[in-house]
C-alpha atoms as a PDB file:
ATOM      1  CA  UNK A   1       0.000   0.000   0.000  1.00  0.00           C
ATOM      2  CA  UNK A   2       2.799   2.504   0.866  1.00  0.00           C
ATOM      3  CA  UNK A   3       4.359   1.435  -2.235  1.00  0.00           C
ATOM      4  CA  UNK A   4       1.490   2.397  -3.890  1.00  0.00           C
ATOM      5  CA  UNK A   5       0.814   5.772  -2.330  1.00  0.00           C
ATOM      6  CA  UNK A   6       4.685   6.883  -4.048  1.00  0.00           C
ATOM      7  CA  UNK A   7       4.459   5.504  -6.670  1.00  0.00           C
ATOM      8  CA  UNK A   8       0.931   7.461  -7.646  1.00  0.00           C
ATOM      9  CA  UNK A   9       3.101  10.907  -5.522  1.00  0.00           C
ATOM     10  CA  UNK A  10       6.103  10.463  -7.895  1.00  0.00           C
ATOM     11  CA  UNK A  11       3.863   9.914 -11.332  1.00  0.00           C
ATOM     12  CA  UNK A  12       1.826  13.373  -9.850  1.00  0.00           C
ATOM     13  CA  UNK A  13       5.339  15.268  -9.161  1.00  0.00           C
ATOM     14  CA  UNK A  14       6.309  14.125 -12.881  1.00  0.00           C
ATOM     15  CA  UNK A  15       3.185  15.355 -14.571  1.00  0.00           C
ATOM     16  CA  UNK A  16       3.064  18.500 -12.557  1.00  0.00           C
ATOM     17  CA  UNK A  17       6.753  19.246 -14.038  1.00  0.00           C
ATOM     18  CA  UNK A  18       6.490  18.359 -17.402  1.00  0.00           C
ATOM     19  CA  UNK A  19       3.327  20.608 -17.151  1.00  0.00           C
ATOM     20  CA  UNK A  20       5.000  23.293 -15.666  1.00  0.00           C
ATOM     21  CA  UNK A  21       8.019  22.649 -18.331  1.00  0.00           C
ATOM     22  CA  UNK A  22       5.888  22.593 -21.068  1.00  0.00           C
ATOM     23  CA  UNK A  23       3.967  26.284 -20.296  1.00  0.00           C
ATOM     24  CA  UNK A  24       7.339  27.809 -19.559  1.00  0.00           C
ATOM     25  CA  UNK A  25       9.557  26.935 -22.594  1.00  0.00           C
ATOM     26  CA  UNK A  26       7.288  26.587 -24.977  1.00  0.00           C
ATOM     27  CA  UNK A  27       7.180  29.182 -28.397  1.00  0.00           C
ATOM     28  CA  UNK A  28       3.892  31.632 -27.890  1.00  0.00           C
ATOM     29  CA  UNK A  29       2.491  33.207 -30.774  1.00  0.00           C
ATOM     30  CA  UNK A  30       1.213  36.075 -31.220  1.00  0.00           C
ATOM     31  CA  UNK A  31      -1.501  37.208 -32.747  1.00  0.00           C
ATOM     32  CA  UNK A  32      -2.560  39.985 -35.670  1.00  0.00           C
ATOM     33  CA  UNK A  33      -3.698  42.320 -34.240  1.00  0.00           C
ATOM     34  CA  UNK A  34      -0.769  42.014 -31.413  1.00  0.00           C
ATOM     35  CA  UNK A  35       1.839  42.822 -34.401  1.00  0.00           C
ATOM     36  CA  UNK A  36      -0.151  45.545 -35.709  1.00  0.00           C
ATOM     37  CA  UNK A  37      -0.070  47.612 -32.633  1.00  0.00           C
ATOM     38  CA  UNK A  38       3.351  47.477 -31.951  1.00  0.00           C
ATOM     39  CA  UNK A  39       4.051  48.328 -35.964  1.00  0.00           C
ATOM     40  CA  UNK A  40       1.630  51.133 -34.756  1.00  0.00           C
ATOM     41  CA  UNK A  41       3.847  51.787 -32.003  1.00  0.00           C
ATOM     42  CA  UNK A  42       7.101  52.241 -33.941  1.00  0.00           C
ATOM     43  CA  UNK A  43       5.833  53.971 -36.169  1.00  0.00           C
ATOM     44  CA  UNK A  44       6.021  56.900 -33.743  1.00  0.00           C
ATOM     45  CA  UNK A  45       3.953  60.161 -34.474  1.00  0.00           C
ATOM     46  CA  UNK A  46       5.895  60.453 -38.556  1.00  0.00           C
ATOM     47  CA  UNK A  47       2.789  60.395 -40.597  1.00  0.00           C
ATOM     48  CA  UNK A  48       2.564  59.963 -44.410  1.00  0.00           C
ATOM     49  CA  UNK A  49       0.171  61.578 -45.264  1.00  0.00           C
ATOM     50  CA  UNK A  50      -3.608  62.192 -43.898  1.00  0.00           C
ATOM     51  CA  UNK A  51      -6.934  64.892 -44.455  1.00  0.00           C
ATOM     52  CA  UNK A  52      -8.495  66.922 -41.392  1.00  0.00           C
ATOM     53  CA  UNK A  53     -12.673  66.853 -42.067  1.00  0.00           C
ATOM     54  CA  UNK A  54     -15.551  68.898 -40.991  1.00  0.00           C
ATOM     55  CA  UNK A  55     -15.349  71.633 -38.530  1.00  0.00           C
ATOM     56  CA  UNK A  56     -14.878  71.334 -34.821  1.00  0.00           C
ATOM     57  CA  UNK A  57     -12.969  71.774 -31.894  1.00  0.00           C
ATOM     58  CA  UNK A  58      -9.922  69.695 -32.717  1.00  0.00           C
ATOM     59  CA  UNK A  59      -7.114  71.218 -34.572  1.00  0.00           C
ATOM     60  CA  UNK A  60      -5.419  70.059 -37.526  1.00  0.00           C
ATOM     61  CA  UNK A  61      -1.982  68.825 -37.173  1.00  0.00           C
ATOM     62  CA  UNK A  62      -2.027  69.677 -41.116  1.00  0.00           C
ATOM     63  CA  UNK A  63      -3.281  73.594 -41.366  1.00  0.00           C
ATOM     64  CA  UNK A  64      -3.724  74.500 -37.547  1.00  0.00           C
ATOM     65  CA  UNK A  65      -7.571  74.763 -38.154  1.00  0.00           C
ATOM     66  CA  UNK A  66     -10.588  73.168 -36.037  1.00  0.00           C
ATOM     67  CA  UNK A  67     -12.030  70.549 -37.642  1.00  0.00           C
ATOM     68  CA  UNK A  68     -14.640  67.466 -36.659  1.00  0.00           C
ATOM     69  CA  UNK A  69     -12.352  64.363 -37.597  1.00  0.00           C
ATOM     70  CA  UNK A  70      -8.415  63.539 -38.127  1.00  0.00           C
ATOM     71  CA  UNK A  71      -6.757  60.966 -40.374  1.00  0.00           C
ATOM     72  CA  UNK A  72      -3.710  59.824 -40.302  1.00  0.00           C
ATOM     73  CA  UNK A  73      -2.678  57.792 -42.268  1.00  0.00           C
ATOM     74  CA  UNK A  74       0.524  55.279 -41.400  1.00  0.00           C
ATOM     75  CA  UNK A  75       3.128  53.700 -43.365  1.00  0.00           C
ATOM     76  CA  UNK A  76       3.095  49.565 -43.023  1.00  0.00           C
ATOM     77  CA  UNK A  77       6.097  47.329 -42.263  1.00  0.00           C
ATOM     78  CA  UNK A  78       5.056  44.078 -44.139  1.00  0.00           C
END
């Protein structure tokens, strides 16, 4: 009976590990939409181009005018 009792301890300990092995070491991918926000992010605030539309209260990084809406738009890295 004791025999038995480490036996199932040791096979628990070694499933536990190679569990625990397995989470830690093993290649995570990442997804889309992940990679597009830190393209986003490198991108920095350079812009290539963009339109300012409608009148508002924001001003236009373009013409220093109010206007409703801003686009920017990005380069891409692919």
């Amino acid at each position: 009976m004791k025999n038995e009792i480490k036996l199932f301890g040791i096979a628990v300990t070694l499933i536990v590990a190679s569990f625990c092995y397995t989470q830690v070491y093993s290649p995570r991918k990442l997804d889309n939409l992940l990679l597009e926000n830190i393209d986003a992010l490198a991108a920095g605030e350079g812009s290539v181009g963009g339109e300012c539309i409608g009148a508002g209260s924001i001003i236009c990084p373009f013409n220093n005018e109010g206007v409703a809406h801003v686009r920017i738009y990005y380069s891409s890295f692919y």
